[in-house]
Protein backbone atom coordinates (compact mmCIF):
# COMPACT_ATOMS: atom_id res chain seq x y z
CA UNK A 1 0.00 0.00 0.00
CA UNK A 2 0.53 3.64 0.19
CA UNK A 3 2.13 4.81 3.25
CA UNK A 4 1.61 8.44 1.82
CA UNK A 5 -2.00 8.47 2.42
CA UNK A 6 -1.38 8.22 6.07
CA UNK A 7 1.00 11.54 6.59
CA UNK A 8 -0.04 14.67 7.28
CA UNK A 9 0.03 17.28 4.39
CA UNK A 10 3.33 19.28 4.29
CA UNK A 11 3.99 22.49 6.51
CA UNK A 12 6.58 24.52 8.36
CA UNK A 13 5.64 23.18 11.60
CA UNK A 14 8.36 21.18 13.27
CA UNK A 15 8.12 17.23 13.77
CA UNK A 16 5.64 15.63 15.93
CA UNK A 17 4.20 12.50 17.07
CA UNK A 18 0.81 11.87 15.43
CA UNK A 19 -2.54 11.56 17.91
CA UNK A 20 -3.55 8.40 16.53
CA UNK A 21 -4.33 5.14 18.42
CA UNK A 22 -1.81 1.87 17.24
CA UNK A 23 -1.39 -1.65 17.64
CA UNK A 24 1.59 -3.20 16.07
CA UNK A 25 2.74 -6.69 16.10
CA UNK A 26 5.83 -7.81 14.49
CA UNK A 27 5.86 -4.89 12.84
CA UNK A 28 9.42 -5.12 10.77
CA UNK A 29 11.52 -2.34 8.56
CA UNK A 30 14.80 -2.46 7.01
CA UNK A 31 15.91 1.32 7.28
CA UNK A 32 18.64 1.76 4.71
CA UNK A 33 20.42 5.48 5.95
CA UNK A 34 23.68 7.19 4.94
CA UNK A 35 25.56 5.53 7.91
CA UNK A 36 24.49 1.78 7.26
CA UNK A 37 21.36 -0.25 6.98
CA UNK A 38 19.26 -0.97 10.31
CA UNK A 39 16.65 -3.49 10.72
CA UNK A 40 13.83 -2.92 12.99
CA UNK A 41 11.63 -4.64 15.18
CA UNK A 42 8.22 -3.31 16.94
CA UNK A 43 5.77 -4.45 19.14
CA UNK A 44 3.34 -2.28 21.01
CA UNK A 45 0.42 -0.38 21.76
CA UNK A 46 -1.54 3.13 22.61
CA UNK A 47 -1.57 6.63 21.24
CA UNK A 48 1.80 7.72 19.95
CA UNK A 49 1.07 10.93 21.34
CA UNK A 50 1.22 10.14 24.25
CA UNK A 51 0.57 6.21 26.34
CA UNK A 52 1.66 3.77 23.60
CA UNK A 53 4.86 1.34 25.13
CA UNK A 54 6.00 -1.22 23.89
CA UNK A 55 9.89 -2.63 22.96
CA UNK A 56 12.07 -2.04 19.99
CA UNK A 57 14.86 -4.14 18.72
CA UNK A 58 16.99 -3.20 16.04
CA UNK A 59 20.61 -4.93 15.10
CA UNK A 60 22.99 -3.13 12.33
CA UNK A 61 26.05 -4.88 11.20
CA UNK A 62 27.96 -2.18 10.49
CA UNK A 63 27.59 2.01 10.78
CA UNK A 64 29.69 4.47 9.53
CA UNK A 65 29.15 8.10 9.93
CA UNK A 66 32.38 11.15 10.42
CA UNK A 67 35.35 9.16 10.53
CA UNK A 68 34.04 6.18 12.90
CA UNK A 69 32.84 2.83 12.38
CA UNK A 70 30.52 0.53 14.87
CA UNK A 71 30.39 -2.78 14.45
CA UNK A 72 27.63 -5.59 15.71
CA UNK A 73 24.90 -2.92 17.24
CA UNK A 74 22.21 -4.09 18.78
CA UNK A 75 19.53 -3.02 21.09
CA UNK A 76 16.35 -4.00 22.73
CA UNK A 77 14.64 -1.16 24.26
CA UNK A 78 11.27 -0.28 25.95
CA UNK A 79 9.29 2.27 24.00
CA UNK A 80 7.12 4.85 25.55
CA UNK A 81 5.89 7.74 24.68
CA UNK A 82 4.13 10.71 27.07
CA UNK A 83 3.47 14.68 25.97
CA UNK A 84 4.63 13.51 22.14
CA UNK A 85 7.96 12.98 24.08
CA UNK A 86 9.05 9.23 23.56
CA UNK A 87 11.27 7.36 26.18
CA UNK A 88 13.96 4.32 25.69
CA UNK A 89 14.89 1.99 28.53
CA UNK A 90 16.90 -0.83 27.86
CA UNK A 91 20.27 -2.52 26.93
CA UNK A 92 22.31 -1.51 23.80
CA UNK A 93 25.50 -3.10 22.75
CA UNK A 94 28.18 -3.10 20.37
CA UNK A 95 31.36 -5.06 19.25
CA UNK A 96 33.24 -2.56 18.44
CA UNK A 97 33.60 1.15 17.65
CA UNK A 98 36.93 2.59 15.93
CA UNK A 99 37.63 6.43 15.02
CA UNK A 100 40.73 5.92 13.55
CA UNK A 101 41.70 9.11 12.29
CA UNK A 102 41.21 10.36 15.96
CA UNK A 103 42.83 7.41 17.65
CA UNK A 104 39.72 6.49 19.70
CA UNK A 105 38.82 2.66 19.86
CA UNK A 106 36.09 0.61 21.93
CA UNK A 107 35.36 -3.46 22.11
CA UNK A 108 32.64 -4.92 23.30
CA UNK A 109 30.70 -2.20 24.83
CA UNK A 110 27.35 -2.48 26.91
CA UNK A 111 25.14 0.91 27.57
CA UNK A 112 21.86 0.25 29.99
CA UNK A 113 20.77 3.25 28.29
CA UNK A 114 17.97 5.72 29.78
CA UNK A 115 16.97 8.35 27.77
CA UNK A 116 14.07 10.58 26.52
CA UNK A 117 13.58 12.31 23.40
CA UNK A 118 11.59 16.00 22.74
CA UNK A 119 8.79 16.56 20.73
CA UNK A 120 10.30 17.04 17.70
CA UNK A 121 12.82 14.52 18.17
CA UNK A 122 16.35 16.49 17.39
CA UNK A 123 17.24 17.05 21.38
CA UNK A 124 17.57 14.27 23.93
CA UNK A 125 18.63 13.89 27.44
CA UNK A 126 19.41 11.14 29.83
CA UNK A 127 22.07 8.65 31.24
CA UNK A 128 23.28 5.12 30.92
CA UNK A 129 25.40 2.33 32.51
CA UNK A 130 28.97 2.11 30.73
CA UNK A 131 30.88 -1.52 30.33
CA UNK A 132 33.08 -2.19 28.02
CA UNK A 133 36.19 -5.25 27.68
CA UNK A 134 38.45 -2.16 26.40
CA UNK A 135 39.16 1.81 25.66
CA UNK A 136 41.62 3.57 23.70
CA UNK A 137 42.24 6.78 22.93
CA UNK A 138 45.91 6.96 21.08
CA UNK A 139 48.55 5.41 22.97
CA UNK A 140 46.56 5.47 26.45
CA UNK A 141 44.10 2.03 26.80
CA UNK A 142 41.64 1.11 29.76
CA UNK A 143 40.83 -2.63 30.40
CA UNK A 144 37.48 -3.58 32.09
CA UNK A 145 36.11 -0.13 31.44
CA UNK A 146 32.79 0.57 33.75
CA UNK A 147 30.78 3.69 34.99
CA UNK A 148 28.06 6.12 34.00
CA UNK A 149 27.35 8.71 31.87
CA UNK A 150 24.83 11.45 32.18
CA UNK A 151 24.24 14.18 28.66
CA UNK A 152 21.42 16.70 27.42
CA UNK A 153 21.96 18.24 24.42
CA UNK A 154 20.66 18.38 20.65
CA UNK A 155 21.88 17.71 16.88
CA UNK A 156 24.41 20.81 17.41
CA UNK A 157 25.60 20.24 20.56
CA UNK A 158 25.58 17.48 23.89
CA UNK A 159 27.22 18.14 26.53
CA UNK A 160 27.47 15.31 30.00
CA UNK A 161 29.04 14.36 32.65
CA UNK A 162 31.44 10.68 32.36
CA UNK A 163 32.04 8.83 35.24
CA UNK A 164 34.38 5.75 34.41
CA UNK A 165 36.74 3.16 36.26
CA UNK A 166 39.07 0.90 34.74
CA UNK A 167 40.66 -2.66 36.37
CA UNK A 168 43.41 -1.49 33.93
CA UNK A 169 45.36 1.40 32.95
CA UNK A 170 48.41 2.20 30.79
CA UNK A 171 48.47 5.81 30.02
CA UNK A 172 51.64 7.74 29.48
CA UNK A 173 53.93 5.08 30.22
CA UNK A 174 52.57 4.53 33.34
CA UNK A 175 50.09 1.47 33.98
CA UNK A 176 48.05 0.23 36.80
């Protein structure tokens, strides 16, 4: 069918979430973007203005976007949605991310990510649960990598606060 039917007519007026009652099962999407494909997974119900929930998977083999690559992302997230604001809960992974032009490297990474999203989708804010087997940025490397991290920001700028431990650190010639 015609997915264009179902969209609003065009205007000036920023994104938002339609008023419209849902129920999807299974529902399934390849999203080919720029960076890589994604594929999607959906199940859930209620207004998607505000009350739907429901859980999200999505897996993409490889991303590439400003220099950096991610390999083996995956996540499986609850979906909500309240004031046209939609909320994700859940675990996100990756095998590995590498910025090589900036000497920054991650393997095996784990985010318990907690995070919610404005109304027309472009600013977010939150904070997640940080593991990871290893860091590197240039010559310095973390093993056993774990904290938090806390951000708010938008498409131009995010800005946080890290909190992170290592069982392992060689950094300047020193190690510990």
């Amino acid at each position: 069918g015609a997915v264009d039917k179902l969209l609003p007519a065009p205007s000036d007026e920023p994104f938002s979430l339609p008023d419209i009652m849902v129920a999807l099962d299974d529902a399934r999407m390849r999203l080919d973007m720029p960076a890589g494909p994604v594929g999607l997974k959906l199940d859930g119900r209620g207004n998607l203005a505000g009350g739907f929930r429901g859980r999200l998977a999505a897996v993409a083999p490889r991303m590439a976007a400003s220099g950096c690559a991610a390999t083996g992302l995956s996540a499986y997230v609850a979906l909500s949605t309240a004031r046209r604001r939609p909320a994700l809960k859940g675990p996100v992974r990756l095998a590995a991310l590498d910025c090589a032009d900036r000497g920054i490297a991650l393997a095996r990474a784990n985010l318990a990510v907690d995070v919610a999203l404005n109304e027309a989708l472009d600013g977010w804010r939150g904070q997640s649960g940080v593991t990871a087997s290893s860091g590197r940025y240039g010559a310095d490397r973390l093993d056993g990598v774990h904290g938090t991290v806390a951000f708010d920001g938008n498409r131009a700028r995010t800005q946080g606060r890290l909190d992170l431990g290592a069982d392992a650190v060689s950094a300047a010639g020193l190690g510990g």
